[in-house]
Protein backbone atom coordinates (compact mmCIF):
# COMPACT_ATOMS: atom_id res chain seq x y z
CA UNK A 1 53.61 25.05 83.38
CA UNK A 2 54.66 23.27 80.26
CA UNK A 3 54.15 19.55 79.82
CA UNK A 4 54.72 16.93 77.37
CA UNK A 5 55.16 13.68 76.10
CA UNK A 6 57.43 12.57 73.42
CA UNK A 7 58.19 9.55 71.86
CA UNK A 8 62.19 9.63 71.10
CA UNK A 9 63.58 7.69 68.21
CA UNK A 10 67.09 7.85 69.21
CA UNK A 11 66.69 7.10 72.61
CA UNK A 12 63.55 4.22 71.97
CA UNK A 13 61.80 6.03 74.64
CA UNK A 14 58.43 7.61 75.51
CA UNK A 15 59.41 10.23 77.63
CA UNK A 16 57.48 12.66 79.77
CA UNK A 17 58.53 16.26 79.89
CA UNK A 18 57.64 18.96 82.04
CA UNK A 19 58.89 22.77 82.28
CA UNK A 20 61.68 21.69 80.14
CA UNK A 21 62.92 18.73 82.51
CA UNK A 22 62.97 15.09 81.38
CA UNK A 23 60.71 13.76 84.36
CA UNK A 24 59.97 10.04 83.46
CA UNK A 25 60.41 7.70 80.75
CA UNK A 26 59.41 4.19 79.10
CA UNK A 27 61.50 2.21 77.20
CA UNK A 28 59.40 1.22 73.65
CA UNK A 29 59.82 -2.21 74.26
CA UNK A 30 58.38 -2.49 78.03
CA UNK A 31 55.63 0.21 76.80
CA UNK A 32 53.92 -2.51 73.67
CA UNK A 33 55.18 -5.55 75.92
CA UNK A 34 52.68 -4.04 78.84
CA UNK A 35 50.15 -2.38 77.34
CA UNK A 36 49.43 -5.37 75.19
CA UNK A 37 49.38 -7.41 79.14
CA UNK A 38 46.79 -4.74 80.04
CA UNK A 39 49.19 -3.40 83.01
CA UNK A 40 49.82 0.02 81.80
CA UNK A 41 46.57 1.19 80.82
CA UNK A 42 47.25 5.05 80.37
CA UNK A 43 49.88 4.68 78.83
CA UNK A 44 47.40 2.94 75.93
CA UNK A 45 45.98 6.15 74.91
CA UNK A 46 48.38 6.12 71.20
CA UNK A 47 50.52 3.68 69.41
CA UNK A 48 54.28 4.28 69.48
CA UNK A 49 55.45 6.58 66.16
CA UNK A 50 58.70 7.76 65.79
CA UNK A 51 58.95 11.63 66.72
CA UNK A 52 55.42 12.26 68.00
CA UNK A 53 55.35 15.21 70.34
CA UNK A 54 51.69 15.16 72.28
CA UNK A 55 51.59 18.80 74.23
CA UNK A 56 53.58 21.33 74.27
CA UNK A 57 57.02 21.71 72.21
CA UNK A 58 58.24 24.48 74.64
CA UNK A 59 58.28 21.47 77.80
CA UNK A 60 61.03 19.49 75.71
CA UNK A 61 64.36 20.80 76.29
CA UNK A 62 66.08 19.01 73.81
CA UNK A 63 63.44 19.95 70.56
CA UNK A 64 63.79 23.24 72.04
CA UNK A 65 67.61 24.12 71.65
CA UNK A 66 67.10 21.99 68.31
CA UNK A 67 64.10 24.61 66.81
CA UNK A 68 66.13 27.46 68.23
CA UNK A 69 63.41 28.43 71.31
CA UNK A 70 64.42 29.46 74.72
């Protein structure tokens, strides 16, 4: 099992990946408006940053097809 989370600049989105599916996401706005409210508390573990891949590259089926992996 592959699994990531990646914070997409063109879509303004943290989005969680897993085996190469898009499974969940959170828009950038609701993600700083919350976590600063203290209601999403995991989700508090890093600031937003434009790009930032946390896990594995091979779970994000987009960056995949981009970098030329299966």
């Amino acid at each position: 099992m592959t699994a990531a989370v990646y914070d997409n600049p063109d879509t303004f989105c943290r989005e969680y990946w897993q085996d190469g599916r898009l499974m969940a996401f959170v828009s950038a706005n609701l993600l700083l408006k919350k976590v600063h409210e203290g209601r999403l508390p995991a989700l508090d573990g890093f600031a937003w940053r434009d790009g930032r891949l946390t896990g594995d590259f091979l779970a994000v089926a987009p960056l995949n097809s981009t970098l030329g992996h299966p």
